[in-house]
PDB file of N, CA and C in Angstrom:
ATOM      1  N   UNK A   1     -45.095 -59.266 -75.807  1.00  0.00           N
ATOM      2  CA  UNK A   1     -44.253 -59.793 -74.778  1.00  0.00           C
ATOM      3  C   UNK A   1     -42.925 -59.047 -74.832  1.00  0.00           C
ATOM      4  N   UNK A   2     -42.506 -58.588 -73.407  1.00  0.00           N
ATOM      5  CA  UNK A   2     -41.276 -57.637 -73.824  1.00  0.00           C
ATOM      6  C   UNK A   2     -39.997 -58.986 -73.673  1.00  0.00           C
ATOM      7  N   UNK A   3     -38.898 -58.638 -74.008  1.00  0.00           N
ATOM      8  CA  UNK A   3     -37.622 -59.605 -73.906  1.00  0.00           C
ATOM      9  C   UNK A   3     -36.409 -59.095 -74.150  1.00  0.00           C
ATOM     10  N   UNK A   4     -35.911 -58.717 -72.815  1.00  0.00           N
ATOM     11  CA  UNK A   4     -34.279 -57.935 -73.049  1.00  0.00           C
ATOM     12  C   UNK A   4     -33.489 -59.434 -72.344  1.00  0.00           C
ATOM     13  N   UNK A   5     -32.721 -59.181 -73.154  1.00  0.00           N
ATOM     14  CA  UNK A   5     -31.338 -60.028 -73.176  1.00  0.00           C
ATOM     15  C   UNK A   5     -30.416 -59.398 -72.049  1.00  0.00           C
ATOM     16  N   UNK A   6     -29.694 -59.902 -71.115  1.00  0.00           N
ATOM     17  CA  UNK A   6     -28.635 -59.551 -70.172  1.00  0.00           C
ATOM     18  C   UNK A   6     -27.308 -60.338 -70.589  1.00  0.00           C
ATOM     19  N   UNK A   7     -26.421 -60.033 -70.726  1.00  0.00           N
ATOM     20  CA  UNK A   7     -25.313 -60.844 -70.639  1.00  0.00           C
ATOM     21  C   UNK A   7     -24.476 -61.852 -69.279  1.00  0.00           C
ATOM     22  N   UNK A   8     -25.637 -61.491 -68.417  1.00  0.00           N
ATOM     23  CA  UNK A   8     -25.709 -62.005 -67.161  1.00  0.00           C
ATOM     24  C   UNK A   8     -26.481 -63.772 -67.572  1.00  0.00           C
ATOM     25  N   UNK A   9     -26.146 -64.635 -65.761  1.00  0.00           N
ATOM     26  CA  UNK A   9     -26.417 -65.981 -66.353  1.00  0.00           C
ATOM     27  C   UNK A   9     -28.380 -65.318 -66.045  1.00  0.00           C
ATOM     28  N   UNK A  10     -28.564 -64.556 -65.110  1.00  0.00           N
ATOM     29  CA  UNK A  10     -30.017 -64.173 -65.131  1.00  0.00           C
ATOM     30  C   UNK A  10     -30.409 -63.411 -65.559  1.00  0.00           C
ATOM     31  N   UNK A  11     -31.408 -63.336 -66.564  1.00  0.00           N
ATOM     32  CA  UNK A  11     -30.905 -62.603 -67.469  1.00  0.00           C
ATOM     33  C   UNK A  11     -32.458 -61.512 -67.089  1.00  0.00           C
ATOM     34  N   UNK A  12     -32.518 -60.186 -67.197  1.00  0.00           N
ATOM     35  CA  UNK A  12     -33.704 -59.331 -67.252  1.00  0.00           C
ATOM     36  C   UNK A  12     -34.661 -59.553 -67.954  1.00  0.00           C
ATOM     37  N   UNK A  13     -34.775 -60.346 -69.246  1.00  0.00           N
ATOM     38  CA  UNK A  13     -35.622 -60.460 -69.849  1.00  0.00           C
ATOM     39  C   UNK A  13     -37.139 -61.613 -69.307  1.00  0.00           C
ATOM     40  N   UNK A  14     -36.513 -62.529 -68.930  1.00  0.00           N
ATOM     41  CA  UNK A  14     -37.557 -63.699 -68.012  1.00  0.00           C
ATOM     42  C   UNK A  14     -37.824 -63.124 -66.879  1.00  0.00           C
ATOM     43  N   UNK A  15     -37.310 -61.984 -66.350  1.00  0.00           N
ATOM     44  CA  UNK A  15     -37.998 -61.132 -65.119  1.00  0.00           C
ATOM     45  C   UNK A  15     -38.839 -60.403 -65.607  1.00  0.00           C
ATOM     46  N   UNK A  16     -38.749 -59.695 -66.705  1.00  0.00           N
ATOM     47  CA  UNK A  16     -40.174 -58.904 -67.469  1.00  0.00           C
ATOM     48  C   UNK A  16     -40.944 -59.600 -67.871  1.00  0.00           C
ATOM     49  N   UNK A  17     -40.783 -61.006 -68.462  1.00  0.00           N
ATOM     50  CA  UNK A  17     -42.033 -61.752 -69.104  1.00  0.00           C
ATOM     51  C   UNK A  17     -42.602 -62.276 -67.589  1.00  0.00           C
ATOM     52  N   UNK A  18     -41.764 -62.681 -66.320  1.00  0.00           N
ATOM     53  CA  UNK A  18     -42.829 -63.154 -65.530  1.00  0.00           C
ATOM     54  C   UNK A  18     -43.651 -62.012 -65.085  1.00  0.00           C
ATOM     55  N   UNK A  19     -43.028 -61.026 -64.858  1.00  0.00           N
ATOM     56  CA  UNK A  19     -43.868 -60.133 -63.727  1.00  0.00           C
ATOM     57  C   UNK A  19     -44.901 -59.296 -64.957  1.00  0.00           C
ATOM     58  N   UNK A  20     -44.974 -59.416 -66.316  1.00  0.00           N
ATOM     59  CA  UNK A  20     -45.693 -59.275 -67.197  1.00  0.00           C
ATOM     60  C   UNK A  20     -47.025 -59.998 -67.188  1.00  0.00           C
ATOM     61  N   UNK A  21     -46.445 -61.392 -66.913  1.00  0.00           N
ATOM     62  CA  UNK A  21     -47.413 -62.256 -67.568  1.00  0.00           C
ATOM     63  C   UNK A  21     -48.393 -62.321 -65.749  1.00  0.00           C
ATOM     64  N   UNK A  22     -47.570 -61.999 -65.120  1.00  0.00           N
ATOM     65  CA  UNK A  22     -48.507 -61.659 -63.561  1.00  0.00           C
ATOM     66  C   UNK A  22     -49.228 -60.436 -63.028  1.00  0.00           C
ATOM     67  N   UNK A  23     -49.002 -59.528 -63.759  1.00  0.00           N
ATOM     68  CA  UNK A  23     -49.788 -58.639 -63.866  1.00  0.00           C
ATOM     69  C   UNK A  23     -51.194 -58.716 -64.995  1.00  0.00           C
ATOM     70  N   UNK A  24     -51.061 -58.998 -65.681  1.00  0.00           N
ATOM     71  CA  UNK A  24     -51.774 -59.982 -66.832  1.00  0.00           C
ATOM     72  C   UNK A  24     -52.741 -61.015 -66.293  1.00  0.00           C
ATOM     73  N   UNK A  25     -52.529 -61.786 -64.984  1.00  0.00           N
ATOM     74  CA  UNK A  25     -53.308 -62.869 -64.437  1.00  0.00           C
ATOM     75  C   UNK A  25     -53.908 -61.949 -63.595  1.00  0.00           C
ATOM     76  N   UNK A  26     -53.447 -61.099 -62.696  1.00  0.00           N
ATOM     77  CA  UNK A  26     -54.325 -60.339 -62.020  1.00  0.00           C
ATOM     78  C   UNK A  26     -55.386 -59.415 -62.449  1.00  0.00           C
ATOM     79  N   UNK A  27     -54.824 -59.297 -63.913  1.00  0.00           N
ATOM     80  CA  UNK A  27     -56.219 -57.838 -64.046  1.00  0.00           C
ATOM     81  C   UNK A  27     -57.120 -58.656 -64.901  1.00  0.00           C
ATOM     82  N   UNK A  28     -56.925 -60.273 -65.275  1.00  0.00           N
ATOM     83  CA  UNK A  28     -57.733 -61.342 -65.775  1.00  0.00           C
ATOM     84  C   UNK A  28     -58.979 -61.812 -64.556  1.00  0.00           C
ATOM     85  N   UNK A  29     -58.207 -61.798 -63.420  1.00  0.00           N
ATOM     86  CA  UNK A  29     -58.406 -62.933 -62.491  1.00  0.00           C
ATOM     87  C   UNK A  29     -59.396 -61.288 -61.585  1.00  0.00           C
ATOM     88  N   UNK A  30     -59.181 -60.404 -61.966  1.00  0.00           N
ATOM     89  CA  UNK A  30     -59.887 -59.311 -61.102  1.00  0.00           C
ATOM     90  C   UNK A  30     -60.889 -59.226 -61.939  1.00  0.00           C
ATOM     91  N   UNK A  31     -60.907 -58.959 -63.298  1.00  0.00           N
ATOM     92  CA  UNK A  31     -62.103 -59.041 -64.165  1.00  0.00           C
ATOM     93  C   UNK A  31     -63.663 -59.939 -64.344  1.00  0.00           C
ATOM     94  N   UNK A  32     -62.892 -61.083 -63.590  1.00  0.00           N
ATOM     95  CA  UNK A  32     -64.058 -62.288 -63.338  1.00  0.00           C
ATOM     96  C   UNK A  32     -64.347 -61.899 -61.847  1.00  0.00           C
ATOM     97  N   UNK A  33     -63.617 -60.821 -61.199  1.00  0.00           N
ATOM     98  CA  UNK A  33     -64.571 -61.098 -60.094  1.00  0.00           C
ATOM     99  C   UNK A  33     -63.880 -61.929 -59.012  1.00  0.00           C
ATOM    100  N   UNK A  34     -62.450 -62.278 -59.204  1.00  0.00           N
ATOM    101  CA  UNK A  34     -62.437 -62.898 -58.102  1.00  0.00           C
ATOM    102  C   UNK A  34     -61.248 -62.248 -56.924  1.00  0.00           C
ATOM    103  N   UNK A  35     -61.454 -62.530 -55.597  1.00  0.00           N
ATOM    104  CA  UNK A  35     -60.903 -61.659 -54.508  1.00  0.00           C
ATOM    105  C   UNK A  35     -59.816 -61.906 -54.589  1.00  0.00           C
ATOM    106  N   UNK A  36     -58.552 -60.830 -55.160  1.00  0.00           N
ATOM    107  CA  UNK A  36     -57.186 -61.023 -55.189  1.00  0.00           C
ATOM    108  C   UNK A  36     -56.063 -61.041 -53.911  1.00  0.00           C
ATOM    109  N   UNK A  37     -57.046 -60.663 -53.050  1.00  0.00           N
ATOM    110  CA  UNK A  37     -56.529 -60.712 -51.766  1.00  0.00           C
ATOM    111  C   UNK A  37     -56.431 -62.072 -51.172  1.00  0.00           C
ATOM    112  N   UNK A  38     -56.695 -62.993 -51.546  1.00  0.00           N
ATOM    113  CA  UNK A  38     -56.395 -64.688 -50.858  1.00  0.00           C
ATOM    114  C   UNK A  38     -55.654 -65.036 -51.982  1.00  0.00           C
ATOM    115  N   UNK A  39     -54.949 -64.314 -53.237  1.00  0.00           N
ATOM    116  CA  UNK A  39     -53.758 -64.691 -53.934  1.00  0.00           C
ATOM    117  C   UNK A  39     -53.048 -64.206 -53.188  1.00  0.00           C
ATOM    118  N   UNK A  40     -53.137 -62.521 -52.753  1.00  0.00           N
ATOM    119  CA  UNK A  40     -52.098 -61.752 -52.121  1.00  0.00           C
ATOM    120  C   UNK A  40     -51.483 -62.673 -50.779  1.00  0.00           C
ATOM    121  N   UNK A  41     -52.391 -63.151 -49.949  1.00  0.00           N
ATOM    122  CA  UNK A  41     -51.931 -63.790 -48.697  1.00  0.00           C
ATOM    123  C   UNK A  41     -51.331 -65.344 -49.025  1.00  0.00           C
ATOM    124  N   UNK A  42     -52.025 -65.843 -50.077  1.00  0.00           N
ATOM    125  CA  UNK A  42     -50.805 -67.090 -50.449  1.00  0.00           C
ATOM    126  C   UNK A  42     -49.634 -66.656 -50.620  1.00  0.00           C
ATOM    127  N   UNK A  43     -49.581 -65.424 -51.404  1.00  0.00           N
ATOM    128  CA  UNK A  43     -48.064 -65.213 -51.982  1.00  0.00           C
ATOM    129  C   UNK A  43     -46.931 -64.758 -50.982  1.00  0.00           C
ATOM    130  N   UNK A  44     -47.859 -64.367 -49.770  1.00  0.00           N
ATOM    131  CA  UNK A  44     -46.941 -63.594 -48.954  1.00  0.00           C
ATOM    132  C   UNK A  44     -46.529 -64.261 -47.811  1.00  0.00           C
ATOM    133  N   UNK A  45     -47.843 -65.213 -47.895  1.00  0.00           N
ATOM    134  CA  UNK A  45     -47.091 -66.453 -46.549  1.00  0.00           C
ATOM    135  C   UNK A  45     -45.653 -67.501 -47.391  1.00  0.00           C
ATOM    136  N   UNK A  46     -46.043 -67.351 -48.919  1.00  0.00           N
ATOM    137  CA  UNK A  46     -44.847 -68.086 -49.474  1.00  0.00           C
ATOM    138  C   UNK A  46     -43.508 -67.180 -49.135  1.00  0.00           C
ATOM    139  N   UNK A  47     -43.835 -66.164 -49.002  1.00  0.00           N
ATOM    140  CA  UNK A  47     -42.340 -65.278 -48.961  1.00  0.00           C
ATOM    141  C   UNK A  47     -42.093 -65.362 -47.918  1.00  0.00           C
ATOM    142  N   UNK A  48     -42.863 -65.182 -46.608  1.00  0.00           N
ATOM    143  CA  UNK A  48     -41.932 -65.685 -45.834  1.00  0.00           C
ATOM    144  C   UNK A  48     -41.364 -66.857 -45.146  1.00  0.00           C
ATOM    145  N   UNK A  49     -42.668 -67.583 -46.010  1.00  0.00           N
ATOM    146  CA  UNK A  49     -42.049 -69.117 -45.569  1.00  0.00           C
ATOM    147  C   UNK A  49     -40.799 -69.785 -46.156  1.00  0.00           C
ATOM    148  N   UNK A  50     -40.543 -69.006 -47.110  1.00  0.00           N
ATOM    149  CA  UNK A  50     -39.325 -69.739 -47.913  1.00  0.00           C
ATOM    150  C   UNK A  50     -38.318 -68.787 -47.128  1.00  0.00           C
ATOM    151  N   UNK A  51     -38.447 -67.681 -46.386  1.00  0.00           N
ATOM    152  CA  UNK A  51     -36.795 -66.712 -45.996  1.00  0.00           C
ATOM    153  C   UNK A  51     -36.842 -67.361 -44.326  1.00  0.00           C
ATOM    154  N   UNK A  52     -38.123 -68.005 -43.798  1.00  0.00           N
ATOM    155  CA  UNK A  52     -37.626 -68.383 -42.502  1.00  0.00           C
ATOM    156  C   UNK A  52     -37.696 -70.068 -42.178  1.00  0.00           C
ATOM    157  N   UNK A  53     -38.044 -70.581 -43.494  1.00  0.00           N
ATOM    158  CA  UNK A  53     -38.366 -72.337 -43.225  1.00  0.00           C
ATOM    159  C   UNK A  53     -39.228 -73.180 -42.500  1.00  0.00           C
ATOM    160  N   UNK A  54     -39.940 -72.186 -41.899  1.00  0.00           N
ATOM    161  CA  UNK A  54     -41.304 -72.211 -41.242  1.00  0.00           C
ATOM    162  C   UNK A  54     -42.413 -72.894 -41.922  1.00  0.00           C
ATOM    163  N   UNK A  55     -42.756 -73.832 -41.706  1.00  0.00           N
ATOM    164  CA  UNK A  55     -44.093 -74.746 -42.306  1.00  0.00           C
ATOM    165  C   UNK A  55     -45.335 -74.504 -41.402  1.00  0.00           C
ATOM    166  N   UNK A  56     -45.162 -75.344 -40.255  1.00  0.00           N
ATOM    167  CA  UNK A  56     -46.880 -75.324 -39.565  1.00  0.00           C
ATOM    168  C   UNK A  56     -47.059 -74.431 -38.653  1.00  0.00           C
ATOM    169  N   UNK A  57     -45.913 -73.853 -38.072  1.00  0.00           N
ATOM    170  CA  UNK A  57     -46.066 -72.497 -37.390  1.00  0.00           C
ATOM    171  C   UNK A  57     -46.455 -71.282 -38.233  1.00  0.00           C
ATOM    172  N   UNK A  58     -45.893 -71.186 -39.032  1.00  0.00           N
ATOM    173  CA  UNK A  58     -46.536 -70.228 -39.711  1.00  0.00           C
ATOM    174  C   UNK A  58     -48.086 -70.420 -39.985  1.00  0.00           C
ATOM    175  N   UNK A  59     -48.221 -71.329 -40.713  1.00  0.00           N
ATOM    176  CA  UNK A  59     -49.485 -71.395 -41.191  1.00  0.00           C
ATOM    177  C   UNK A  59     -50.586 -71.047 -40.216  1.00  0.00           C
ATOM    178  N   UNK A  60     -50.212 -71.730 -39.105  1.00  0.00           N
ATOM    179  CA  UNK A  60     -51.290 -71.416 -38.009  1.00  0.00           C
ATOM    180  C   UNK A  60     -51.200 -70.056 -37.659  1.00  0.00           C
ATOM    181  N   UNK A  61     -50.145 -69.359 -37.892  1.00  0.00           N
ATOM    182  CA  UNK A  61     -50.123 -67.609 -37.104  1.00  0.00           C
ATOM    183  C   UNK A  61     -51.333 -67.106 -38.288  1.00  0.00           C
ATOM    184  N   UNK A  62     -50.802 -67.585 -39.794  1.00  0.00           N
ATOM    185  CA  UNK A  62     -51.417 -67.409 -40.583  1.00  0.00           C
ATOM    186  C   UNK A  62     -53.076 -67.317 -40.439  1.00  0.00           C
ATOM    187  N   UNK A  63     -53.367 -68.395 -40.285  1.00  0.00           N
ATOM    188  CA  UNK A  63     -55.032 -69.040 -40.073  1.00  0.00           C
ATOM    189  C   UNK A  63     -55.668 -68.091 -38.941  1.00  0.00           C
ATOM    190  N   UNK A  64     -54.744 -67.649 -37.720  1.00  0.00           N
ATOM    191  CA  UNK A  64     -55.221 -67.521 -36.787  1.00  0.00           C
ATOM    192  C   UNK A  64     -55.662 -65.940 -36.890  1.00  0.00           C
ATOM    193  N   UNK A  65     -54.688 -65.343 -37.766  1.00  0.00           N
ATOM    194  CA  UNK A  65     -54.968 -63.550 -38.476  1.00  0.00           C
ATOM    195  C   UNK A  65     -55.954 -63.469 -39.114  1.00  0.00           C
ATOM    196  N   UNK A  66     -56.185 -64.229 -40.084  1.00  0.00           N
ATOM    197  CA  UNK A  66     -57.439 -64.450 -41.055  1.00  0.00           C
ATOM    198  C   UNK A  66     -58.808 -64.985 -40.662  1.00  0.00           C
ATOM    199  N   UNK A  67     -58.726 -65.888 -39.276  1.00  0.00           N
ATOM    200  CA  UNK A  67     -59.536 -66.075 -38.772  1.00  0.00           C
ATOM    201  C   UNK A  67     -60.347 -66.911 -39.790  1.00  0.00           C
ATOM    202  N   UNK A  68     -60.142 -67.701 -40.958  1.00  0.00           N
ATOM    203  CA  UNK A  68     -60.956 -68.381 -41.897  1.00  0.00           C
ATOM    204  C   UNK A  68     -60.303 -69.650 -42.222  1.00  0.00           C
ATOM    205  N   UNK A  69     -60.612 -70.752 -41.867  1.00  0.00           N
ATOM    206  CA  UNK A  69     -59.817 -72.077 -41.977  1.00  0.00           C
ATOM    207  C   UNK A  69     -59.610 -72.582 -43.257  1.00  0.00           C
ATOM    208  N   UNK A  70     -60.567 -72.033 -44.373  1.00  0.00           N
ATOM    209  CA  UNK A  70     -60.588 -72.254 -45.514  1.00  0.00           C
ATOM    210  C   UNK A  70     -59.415 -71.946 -46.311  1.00  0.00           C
ATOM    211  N   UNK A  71     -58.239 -71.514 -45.976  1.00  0.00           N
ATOM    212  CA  UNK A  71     -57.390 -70.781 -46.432  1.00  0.00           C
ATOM    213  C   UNK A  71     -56.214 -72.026 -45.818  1.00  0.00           C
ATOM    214  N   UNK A  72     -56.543 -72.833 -44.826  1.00  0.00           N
ATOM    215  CA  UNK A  72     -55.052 -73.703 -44.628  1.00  0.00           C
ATOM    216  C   UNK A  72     -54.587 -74.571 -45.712  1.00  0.00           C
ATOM    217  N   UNK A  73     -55.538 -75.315 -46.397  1.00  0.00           N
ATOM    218  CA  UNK A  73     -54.713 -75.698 -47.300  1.00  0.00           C
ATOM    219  C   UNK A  73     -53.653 -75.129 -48.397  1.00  0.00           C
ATOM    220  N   UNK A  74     -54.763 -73.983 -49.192  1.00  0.00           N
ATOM    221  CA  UNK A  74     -53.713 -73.159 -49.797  1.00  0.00           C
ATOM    222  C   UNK A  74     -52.461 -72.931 -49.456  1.00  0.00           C
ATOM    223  N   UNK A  75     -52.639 -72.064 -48.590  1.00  0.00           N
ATOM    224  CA  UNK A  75     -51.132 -71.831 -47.164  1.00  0.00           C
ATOM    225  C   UNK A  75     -50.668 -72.822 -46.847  1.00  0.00           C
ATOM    226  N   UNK A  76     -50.478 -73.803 -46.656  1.00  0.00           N
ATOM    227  CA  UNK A  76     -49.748 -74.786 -45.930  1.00  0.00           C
ATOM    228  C   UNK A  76     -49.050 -75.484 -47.404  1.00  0.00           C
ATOM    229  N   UNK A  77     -49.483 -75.637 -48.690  1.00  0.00           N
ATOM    230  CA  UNK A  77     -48.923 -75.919 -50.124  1.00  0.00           C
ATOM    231  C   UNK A  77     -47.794 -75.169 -50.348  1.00  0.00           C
ATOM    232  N   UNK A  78     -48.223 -74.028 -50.243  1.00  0.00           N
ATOM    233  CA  UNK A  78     -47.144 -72.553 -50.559  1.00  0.00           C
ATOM    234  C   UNK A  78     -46.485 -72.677 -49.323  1.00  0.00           C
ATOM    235  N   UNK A  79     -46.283 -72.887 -48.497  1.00  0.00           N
ATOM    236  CA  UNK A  79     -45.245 -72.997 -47.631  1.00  0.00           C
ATOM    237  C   UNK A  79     -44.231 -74.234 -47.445  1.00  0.00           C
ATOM    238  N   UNK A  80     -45.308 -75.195 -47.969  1.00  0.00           N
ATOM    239  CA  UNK A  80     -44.104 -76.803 -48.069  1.00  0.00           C
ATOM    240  C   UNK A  80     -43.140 -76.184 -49.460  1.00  0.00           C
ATOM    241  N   UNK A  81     -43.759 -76.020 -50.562  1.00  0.00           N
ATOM    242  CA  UNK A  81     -43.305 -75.629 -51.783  1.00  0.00           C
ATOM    243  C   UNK A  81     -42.379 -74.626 -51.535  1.00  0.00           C
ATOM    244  N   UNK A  82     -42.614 -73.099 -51.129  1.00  0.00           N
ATOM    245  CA  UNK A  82     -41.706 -71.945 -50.669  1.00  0.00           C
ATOM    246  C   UNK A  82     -40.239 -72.619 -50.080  1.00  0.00           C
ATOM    247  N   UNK A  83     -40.579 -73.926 -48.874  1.00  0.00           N
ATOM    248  CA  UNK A  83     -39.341 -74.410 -48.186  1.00  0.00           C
ATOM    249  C   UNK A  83     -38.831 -74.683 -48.799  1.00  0.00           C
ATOM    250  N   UNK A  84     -39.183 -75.846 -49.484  1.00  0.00           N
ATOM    251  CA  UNK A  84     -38.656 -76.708 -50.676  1.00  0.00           C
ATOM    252  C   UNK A  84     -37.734 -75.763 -51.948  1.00  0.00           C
ATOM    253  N   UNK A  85     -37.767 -75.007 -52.180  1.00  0.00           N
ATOM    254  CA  UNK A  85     -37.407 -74.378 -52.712  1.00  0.00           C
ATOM    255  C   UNK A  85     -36.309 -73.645 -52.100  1.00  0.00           C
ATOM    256  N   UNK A  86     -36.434 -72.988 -51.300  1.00  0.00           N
ATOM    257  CA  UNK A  86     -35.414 -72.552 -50.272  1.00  0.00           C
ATOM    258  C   UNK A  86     -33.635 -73.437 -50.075  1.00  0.00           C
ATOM    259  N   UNK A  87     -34.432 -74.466 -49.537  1.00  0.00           N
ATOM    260  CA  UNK A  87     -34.192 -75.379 -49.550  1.00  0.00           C
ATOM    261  C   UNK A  87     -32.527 -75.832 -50.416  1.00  0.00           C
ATOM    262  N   UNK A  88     -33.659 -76.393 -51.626  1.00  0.00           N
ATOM    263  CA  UNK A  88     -32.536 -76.782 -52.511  1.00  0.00           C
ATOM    264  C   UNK A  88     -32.042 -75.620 -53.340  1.00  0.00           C
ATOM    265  N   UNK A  89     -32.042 -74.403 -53.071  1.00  0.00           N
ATOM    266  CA  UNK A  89     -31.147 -73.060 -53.690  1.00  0.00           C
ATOM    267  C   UNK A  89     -30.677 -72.870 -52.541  1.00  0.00           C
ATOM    268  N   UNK A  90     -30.707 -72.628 -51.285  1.00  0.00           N
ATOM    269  CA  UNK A  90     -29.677 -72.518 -50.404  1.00  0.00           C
ATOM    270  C   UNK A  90     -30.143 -73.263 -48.971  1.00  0.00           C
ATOM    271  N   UNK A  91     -29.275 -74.752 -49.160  1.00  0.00           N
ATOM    272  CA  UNK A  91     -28.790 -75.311 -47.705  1.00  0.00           C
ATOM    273  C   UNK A  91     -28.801 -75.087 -47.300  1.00  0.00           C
ATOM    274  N   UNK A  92     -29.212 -75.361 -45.728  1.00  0.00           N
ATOM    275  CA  UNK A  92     -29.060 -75.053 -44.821  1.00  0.00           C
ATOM    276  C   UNK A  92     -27.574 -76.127 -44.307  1.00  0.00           C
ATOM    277  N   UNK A  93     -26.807 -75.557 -43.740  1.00  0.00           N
ATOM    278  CA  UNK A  93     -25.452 -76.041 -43.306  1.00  0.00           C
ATOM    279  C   UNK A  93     -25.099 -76.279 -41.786  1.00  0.00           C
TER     280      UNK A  93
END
């Protein structure tokens, strides 16, 4: 596990252990075989659901690209969660 210290309050070191330990789940989670591409599209409807606050509109632009309904719940979690998050790190005013 790598761990550099910053003298900052965020510090570089918990940015290397996450994006460590996520690269680590992917070449786990690719090894069994499973399609990393419906992680990729959770993760990316979370990104932009948390920079535009978008919940059920999105999801549906979402659903409607993918064309596979099986995927709304996922998406629609990561997007309440993404807001939520948003959210309470920066107000909306």
């Amino acid at each position: 596990m790598l761990r550099f210290n910053c003298s900052k309050h965020c510090s570089l070191g918990c940015y290397i252990i996450i994006t460590s330990r996520t690269y680590l789940l992917i070449y786990v989670l690719a090894a069994q075989g499973t399609n990393i591409a419906k992680y990729a599209l959770v993760g990316a409807a979370a990104n932009l659901g948390g920079a535009t606050r978008m919940t059920l509109s999105l999801t549906v632009i979402i659903i409607e690209c993918t064309g596979d309904i099986t995927f709304g719940v996922p998406i629609i979690l990561a997007l309440i969660v993404a807001k939520w998050m948003g959210d309470f790190f920066n107000p909306v005013s």
